[in-house]
N, C-alpha and C. Protein backbone atom coordinates (compact mmCIF):
# COMPACT_ATOMS: atom_id res chain seq x y z
N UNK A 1 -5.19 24.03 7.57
CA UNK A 1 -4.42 22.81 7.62
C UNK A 1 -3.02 23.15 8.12
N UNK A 2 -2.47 22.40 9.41
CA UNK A 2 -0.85 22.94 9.89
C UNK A 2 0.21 22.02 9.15
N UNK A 3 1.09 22.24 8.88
CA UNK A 3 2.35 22.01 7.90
C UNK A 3 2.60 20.78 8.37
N UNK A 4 2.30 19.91 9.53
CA UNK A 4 1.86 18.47 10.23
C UNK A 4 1.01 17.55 9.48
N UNK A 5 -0.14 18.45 9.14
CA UNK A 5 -1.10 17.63 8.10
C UNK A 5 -0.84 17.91 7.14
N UNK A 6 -0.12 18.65 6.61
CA UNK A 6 0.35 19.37 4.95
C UNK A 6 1.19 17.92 4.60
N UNK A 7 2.02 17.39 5.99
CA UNK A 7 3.17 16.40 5.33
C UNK A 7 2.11 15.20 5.17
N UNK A 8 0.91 14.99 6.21
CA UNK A 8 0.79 13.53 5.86
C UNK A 8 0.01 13.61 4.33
N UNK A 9 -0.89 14.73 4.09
CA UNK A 9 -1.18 15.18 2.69
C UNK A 9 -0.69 14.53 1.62
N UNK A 10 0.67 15.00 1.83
CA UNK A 10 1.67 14.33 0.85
C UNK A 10 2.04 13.11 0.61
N UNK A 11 2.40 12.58 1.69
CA UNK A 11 2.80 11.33 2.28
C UNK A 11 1.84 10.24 1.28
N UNK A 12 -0.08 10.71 1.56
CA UNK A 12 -0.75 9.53 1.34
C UNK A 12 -1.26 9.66 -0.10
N UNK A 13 -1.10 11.43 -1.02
CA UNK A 13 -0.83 11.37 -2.24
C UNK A 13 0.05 10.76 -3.38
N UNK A 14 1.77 10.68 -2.21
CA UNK A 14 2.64 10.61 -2.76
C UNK A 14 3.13 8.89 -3.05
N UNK A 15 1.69 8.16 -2.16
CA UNK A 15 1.72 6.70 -2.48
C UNK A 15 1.01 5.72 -3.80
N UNK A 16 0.64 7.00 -4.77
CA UNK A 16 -0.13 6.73 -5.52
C UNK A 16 -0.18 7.17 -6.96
N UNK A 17 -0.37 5.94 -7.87
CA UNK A 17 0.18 6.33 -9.14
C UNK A 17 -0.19 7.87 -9.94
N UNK A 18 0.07 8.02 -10.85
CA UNK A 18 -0.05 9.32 -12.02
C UNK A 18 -1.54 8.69 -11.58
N UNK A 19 -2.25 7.93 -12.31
CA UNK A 19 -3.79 7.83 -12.72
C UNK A 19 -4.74 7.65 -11.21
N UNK A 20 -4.04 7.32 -10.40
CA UNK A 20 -4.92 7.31 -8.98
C UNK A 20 -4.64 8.65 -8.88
N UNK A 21 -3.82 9.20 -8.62
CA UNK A 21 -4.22 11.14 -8.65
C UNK A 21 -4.94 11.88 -9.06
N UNK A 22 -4.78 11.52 -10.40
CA UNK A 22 -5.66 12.57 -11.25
C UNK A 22 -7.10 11.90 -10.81
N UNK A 23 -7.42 10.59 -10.94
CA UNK A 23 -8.83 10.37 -10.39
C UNK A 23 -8.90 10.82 -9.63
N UNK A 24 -8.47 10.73 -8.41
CA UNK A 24 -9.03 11.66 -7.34
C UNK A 24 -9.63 12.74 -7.45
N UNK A 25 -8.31 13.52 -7.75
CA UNK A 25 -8.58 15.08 -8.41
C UNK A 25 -9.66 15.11 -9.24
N UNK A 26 -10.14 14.10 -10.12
CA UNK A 26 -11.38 13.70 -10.81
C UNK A 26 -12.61 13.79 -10.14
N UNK A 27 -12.17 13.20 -9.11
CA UNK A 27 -13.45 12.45 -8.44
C UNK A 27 -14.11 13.88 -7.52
N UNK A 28 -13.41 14.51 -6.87
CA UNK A 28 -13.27 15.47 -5.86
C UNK A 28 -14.35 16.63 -7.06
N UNK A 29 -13.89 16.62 -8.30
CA UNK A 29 -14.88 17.81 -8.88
C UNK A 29 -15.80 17.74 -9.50
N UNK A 30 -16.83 16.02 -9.00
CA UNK A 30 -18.35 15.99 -9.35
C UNK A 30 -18.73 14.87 -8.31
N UNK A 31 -17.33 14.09 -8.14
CA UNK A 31 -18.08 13.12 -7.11
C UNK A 31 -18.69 11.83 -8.35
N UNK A 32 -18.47 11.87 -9.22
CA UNK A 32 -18.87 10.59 -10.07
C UNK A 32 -18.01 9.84 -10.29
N UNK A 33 -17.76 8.49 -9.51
CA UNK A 33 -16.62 8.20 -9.66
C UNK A 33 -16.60 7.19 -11.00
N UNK A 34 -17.33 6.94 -11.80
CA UNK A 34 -17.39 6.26 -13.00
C UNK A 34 -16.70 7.18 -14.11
N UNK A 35 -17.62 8.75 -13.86
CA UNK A 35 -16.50 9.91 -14.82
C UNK A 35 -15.41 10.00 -14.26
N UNK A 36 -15.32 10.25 -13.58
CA UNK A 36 -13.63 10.01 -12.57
C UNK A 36 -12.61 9.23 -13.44
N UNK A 37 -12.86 7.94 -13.39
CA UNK A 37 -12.14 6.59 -13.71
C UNK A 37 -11.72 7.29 -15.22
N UNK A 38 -12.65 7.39 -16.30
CA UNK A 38 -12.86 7.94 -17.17
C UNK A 38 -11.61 8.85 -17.59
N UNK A 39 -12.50 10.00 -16.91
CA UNK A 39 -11.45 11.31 -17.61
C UNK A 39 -9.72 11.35 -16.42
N UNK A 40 -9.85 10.30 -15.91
CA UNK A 40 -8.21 9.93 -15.37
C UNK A 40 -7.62 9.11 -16.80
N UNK A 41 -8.04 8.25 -17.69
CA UNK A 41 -7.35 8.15 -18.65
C UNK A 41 -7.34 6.45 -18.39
N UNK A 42 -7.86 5.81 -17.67
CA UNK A 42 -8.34 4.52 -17.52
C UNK A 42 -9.26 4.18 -18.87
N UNK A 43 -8.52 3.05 -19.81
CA UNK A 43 -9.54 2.59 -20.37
C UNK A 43 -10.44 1.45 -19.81
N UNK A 44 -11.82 1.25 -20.75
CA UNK A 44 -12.42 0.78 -20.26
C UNK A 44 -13.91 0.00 -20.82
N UNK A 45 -14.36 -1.07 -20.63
CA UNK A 45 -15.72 -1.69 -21.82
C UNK A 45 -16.57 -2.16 -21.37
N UNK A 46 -17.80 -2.05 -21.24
CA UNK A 46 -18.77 -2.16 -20.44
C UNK A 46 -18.52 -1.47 -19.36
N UNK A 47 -19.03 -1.90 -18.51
CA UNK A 47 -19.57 -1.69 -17.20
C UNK A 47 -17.80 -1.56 -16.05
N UNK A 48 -17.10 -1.91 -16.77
CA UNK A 48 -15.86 -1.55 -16.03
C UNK A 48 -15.12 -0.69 -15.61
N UNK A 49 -15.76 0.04 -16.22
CA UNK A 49 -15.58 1.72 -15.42
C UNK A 49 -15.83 1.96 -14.29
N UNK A 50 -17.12 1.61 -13.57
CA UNK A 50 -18.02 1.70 -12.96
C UNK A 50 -17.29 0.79 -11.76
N UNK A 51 -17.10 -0.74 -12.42
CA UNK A 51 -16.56 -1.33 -11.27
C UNK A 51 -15.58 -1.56 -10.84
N UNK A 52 -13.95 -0.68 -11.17
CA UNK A 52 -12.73 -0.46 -11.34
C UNK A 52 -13.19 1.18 -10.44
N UNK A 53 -13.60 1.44 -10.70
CA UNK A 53 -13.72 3.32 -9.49
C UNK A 53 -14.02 2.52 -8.62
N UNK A 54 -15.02 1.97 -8.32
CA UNK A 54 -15.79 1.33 -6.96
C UNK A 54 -14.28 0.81 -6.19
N UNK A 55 -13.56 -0.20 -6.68
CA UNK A 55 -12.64 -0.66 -6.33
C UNK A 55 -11.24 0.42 -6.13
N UNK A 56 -11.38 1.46 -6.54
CA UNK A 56 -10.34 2.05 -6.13
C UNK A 56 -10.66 3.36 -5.02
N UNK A 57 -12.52 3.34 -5.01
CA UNK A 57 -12.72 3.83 -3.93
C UNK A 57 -12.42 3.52 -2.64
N UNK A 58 -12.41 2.02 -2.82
CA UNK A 58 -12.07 1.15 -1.69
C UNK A 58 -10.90 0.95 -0.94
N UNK A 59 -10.01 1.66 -1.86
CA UNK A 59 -8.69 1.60 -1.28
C UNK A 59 -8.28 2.52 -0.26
N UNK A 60 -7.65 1.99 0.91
CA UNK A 60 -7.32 2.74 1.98
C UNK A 60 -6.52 4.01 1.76
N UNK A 61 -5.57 3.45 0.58
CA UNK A 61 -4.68 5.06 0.12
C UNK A 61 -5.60 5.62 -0.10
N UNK A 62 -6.48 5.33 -1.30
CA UNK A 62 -7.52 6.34 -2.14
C UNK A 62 -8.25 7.09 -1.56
N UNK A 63 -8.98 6.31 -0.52
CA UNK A 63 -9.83 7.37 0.73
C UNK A 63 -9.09 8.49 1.56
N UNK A 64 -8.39 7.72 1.98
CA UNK A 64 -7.42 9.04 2.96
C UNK A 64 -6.59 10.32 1.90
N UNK A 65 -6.19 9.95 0.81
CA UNK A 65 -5.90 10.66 -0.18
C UNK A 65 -7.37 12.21 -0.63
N UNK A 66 -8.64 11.07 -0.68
CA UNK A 66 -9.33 11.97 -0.53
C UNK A 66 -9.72 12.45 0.65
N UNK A 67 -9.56 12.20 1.59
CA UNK A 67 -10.51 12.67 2.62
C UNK A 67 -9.64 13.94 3.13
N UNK A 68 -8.04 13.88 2.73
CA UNK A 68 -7.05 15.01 3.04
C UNK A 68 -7.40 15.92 2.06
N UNK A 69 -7.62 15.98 0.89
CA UNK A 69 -7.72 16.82 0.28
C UNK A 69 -8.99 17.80 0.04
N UNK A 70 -10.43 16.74 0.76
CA UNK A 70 -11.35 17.52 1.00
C UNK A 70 -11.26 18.48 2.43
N UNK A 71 -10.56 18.03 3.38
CA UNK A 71 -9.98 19.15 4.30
C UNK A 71 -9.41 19.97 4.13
N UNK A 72 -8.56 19.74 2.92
CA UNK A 72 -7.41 20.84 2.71
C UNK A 72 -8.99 22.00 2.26
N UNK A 73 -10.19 21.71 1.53
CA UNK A 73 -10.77 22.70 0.89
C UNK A 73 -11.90 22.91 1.85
């Protein structure tokens, strides 16, 4: 990764709360994004776990957030 993509890295991490981070970082080390939501510290009752990740999968930060950080690895 060149110090070009290192900044936008940052840039599209650095648009996103404490708990959208750590999900990520969640999400990135099983890929479940229901445990994700979860062990980011989101509460949650029924089935809203499930459909609160979905929705933050969806987000344009959230994707590019991940999709930089699965490049970075």
């Amino acid at each position: 990764m060149s110090k070009n993509d290192m900044k936008n890295y940052k840039r599209a991490i650095d648009l996103l709360n404490h708990r959208q981070q750590k999900f990520i970082y969640e999400y990135i080390y099983d890929y479940n994004a229901k445990q994700a939501y979860i062990r980011a510290g989101y509460k949650t009752q029924g089935n809203a776990a499930e459909a609160n990740a979905c929705k933050l999968l969806r987000s344009d930060r959230v994707r590019q957030a991940i999709k930089d950080l699965e490049a970075e690895y």
